[in-house]
PDB file of N, CA and C in Angstrom:
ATOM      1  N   UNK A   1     -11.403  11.238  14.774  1.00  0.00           N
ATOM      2  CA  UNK A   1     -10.004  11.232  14.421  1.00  0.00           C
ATOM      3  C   UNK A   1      -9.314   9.974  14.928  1.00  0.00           C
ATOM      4  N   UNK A   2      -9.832   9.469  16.164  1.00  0.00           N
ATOM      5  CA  UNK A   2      -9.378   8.015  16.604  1.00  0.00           C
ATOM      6  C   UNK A   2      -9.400   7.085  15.238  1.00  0.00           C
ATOM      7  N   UNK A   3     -10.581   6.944  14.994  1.00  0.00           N
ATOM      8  CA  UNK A   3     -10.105   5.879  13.862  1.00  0.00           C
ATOM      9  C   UNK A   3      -8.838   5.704  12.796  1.00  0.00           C
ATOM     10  N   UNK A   4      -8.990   7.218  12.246  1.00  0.00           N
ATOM     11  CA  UNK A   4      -7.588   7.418  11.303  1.00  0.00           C
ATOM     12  C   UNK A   4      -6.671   7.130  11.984  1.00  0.00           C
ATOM     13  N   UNK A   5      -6.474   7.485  13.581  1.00  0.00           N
ATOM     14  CA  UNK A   5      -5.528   7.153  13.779  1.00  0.00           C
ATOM     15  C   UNK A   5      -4.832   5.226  14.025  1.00  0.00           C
ATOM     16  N   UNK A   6      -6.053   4.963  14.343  1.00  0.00           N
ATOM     17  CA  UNK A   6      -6.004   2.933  14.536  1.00  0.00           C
ATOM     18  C   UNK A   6      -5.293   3.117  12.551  1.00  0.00           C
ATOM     19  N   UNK A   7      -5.780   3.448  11.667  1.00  0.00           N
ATOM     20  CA  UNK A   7      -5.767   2.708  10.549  1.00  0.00           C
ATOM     21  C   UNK A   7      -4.341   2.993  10.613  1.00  0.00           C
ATOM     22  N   UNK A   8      -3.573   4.420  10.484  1.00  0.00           N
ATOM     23  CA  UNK A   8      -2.687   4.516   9.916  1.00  0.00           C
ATOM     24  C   UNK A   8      -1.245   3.771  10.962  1.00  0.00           C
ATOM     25  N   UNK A   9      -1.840   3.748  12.170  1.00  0.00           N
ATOM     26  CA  UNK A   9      -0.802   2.849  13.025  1.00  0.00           C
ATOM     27  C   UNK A   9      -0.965   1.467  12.660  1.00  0.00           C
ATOM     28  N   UNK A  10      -2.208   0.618  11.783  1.00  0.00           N
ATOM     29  CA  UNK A  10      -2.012  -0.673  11.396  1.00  0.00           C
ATOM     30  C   UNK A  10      -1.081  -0.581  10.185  1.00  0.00           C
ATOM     31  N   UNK A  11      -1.323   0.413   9.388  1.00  0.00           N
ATOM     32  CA  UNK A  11      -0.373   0.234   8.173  1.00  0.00           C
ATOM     33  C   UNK A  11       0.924   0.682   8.449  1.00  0.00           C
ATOM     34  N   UNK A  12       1.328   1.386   9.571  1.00  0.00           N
ATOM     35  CA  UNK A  12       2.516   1.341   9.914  1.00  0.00           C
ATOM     36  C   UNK A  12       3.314   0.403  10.832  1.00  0.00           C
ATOM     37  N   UNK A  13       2.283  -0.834  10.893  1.00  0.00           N
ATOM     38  CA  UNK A  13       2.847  -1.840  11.446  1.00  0.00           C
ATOM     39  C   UNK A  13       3.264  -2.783  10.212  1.00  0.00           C
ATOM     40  N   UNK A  14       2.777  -2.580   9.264  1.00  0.00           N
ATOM     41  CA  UNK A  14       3.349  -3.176   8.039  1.00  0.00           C
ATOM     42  C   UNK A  14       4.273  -2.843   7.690  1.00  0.00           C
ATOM     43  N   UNK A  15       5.056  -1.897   7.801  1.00  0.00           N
ATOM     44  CA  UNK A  15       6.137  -1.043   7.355  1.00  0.00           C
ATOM     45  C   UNK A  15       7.658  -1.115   8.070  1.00  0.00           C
ATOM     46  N   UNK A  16       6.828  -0.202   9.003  1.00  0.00           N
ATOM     47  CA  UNK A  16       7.897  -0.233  10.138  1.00  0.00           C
ATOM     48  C   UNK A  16       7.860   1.369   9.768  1.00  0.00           C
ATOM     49  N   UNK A  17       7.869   2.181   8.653  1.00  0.00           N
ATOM     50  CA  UNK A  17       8.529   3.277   8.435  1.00  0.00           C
ATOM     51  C   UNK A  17       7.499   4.019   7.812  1.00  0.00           C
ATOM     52  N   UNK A  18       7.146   5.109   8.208  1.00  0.00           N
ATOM     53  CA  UNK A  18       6.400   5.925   7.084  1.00  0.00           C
ATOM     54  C   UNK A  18       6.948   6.551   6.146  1.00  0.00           C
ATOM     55  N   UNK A  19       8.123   6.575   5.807  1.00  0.00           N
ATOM     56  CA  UNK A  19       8.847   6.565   4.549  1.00  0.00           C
ATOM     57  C   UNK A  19       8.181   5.263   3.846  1.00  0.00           C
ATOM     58  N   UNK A  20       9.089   4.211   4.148  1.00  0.00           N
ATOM     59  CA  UNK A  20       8.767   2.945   3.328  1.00  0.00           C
ATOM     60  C   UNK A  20       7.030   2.578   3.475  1.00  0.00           C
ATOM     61  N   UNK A  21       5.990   3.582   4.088  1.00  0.00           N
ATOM     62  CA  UNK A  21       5.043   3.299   3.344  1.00  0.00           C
ATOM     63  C   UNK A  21       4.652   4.288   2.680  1.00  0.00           C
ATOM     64  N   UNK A  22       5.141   5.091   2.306  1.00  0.00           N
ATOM     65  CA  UNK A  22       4.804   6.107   1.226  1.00  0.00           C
ATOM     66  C   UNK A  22       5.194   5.967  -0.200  1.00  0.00           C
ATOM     67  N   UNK A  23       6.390   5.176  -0.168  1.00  0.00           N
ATOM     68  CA  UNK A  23       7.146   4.494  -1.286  1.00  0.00           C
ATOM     69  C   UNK A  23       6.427   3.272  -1.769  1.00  0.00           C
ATOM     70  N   UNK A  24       5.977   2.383  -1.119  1.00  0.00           N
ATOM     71  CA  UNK A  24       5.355   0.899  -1.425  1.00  0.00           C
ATOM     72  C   UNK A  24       3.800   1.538  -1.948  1.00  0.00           C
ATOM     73  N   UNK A  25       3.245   2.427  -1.327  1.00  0.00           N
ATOM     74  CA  UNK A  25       2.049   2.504  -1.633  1.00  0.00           C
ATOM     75  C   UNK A  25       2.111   3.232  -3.120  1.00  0.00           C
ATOM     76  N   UNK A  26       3.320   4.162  -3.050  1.00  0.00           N
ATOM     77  CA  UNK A  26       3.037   5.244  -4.429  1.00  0.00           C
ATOM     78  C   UNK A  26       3.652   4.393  -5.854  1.00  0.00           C
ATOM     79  N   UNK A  27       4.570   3.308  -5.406  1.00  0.00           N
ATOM     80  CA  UNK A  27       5.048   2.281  -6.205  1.00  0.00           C
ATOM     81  C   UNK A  27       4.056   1.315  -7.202  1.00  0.00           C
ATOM     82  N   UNK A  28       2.991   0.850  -5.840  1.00  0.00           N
ATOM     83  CA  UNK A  28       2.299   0.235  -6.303  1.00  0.00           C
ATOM     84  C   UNK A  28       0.904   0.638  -6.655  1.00  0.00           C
ATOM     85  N   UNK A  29       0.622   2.064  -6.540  1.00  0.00           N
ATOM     86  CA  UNK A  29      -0.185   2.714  -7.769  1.00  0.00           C
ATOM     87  C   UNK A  29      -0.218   3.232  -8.691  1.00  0.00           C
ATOM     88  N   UNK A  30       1.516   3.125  -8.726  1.00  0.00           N
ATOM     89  CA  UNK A  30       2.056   3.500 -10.892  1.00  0.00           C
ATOM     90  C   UNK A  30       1.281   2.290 -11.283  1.00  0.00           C
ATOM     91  N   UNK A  31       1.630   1.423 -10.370  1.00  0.00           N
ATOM     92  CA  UNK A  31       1.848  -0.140 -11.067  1.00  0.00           C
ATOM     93  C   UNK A  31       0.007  -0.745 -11.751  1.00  0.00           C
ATOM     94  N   UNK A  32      -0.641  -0.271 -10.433  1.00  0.00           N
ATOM     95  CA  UNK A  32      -2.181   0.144 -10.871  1.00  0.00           C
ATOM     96  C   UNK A  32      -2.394   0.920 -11.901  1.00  0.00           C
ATOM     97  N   UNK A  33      -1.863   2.232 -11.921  1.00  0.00           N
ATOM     98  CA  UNK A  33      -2.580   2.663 -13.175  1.00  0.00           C
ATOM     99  C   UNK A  33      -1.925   2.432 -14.561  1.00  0.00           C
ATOM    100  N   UNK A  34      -1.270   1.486 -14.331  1.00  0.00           N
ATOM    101  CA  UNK A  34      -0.506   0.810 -15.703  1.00  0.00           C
ATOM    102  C   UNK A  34      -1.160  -0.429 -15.945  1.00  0.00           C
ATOM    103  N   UNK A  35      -2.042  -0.638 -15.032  1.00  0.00           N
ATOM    104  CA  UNK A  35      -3.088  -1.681 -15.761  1.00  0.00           C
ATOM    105  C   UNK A  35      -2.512  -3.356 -14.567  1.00  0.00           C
ATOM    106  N   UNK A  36      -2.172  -2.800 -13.809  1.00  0.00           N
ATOM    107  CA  UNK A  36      -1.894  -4.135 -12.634  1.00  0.00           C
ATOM    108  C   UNK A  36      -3.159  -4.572 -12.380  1.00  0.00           C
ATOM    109  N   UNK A  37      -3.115  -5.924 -12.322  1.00  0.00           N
ATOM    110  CA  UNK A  37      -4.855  -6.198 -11.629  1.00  0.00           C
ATOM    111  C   UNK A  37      -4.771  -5.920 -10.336  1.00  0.00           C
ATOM    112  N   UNK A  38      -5.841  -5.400  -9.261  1.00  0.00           N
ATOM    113  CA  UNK A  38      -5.538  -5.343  -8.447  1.00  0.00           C
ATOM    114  C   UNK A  38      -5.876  -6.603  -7.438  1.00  0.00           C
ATOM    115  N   UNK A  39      -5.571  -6.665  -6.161  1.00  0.00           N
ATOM    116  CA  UNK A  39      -5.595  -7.944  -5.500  1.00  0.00           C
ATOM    117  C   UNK A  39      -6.645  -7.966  -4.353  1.00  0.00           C
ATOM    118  N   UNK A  40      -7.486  -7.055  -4.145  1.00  0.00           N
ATOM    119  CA  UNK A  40      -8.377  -6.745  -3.378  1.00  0.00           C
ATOM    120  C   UNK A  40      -9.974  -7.002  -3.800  1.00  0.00           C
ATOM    121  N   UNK A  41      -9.853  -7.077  -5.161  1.00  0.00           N
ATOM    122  CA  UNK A  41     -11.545  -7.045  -5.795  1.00  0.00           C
ATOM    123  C   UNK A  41     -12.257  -5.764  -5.917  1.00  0.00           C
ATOM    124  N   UNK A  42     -11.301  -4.727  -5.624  1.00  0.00           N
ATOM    125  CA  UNK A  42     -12.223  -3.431  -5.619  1.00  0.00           C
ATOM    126  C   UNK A  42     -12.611  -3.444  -7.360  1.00  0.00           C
ATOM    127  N   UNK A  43     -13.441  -2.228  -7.137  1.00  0.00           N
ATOM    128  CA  UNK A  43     -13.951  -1.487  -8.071  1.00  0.00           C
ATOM    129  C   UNK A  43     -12.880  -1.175  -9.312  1.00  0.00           C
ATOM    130  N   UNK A  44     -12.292  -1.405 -10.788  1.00  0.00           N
ATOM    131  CA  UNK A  44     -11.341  -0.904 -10.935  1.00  0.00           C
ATOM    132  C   UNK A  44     -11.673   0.318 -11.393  1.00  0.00           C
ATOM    133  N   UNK A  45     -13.051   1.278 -11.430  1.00  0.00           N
ATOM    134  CA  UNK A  45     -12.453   2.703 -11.600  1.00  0.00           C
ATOM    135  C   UNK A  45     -12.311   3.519 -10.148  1.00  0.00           C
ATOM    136  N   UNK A  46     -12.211   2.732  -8.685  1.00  0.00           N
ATOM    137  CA  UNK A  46     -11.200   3.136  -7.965  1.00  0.00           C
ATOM    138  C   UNK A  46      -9.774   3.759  -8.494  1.00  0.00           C
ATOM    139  N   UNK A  47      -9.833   4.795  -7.021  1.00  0.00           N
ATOM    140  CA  UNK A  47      -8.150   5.478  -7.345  1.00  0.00           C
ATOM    141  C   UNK A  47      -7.322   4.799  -7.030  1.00  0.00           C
ATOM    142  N   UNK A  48      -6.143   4.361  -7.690  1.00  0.00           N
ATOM    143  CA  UNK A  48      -5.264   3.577  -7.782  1.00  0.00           C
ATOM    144  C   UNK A  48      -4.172   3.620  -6.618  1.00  0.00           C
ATOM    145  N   UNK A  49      -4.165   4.850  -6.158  1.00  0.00           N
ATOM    146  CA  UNK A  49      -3.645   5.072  -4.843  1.00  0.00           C
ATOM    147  C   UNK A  49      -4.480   4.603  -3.167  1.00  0.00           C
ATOM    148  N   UNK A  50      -5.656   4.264  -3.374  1.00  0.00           N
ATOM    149  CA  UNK A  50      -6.537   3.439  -2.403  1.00  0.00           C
ATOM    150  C   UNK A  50      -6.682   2.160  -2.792  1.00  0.00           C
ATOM    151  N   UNK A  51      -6.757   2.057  -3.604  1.00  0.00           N
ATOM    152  CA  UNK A  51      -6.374   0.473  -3.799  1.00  0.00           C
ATOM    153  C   UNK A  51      -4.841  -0.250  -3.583  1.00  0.00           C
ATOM    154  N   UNK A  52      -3.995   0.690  -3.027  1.00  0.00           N
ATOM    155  CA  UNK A  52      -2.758   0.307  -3.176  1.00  0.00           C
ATOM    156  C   UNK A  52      -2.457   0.100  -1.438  1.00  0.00           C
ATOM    157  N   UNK A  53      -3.499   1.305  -0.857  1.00  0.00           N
ATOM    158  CA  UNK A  53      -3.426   1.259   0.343  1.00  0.00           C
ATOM    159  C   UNK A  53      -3.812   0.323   0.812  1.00  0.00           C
ATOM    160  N   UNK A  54      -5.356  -0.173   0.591  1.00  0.00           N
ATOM    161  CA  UNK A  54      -6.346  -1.498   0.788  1.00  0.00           C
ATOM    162  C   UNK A  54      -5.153  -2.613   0.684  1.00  0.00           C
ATOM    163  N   UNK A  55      -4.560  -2.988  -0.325  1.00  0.00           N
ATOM    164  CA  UNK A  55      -3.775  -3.925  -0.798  1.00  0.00           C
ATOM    165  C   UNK A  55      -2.895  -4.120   0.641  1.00  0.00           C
ATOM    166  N   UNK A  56      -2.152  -2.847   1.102  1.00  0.00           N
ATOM    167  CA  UNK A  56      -1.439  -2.889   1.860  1.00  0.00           C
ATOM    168  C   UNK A  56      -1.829  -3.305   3.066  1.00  0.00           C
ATOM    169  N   UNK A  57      -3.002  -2.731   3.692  1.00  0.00           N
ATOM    170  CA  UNK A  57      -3.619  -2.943   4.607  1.00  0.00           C
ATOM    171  C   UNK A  57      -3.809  -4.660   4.780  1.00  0.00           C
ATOM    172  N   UNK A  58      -4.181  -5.176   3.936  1.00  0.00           N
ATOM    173  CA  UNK A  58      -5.050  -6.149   3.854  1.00  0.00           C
ATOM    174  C   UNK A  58      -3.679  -7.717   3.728  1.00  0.00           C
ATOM    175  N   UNK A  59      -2.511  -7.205   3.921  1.00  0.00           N
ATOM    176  CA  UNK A  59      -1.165  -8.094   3.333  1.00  0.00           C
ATOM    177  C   UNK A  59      -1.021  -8.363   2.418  1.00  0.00           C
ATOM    178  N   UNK A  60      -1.624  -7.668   1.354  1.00  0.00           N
ATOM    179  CA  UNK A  60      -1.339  -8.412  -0.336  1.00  0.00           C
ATOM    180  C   UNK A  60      -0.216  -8.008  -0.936  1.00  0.00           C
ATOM    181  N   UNK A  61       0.380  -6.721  -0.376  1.00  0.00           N
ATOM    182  CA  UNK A  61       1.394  -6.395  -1.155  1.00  0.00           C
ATOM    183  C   UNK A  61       2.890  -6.348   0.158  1.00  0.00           C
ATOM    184  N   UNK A  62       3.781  -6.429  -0.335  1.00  0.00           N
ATOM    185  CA  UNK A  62       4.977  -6.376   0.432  1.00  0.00           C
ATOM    186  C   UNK A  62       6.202  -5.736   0.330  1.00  0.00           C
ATOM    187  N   UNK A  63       7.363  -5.837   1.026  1.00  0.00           N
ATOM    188  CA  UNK A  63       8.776  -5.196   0.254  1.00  0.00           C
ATOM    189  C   UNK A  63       9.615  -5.729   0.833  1.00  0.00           C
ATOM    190  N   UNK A  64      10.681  -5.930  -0.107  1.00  0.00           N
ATOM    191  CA  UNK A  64      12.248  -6.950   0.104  1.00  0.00           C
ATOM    192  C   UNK A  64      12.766  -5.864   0.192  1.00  0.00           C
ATOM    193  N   UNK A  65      13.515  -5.696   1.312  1.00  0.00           N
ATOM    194  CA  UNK A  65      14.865  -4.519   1.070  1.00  0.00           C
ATOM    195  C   UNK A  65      16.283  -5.291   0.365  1.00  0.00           C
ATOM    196  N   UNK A  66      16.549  -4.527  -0.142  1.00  0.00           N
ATOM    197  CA  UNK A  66      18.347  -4.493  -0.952  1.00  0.00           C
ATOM    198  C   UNK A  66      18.994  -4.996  -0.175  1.00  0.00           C
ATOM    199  N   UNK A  67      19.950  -6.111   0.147  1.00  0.00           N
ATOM    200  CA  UNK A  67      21.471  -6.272   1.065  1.00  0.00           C
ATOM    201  C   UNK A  67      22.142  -4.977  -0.066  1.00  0.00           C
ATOM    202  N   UNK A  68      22.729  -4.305   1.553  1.00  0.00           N
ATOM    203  CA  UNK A  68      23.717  -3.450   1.183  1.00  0.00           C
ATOM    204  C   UNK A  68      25.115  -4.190   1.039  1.00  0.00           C
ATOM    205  N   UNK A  69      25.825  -3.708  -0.204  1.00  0.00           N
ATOM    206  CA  UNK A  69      26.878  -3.753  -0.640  1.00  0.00           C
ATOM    207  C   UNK A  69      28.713  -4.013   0.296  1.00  0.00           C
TER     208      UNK A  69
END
């Protein structure tokens, strides 16, 4: 269980938020299964939701927050 736990505290160092990584990751596996290439080299009949994670993991993917109004 140690390990899961190292992974999911690295990807929540990407974040900051486990909200905002539940959103970036589920964002960017619509975006996969709409035919995004992915940026990792996986397999593409990988699940589009692990490849989104990998992506994340790995710094390929990111997020700009909104200036509030």
């Amino acid at each position: 269980m140690k390990e899961v736990d190292t992974a999911i505290d690295s990807l929540l160092n990407k974040t900051n938020s486990l909200f905002k990584l539940v959103v970036l990751a589920a964002m960017r596996a619509i975006e996969l299964g709409d035919g995004a290439p992915n940026l990792v080299g996986e397999k593409p009949e990988s699940k589009p939701v692990n490849l989104a994670i990998r992506e994340i993991a790995e710094g390929k993917i990111s997020y700009k927050l909104k200036e509030k109004k």
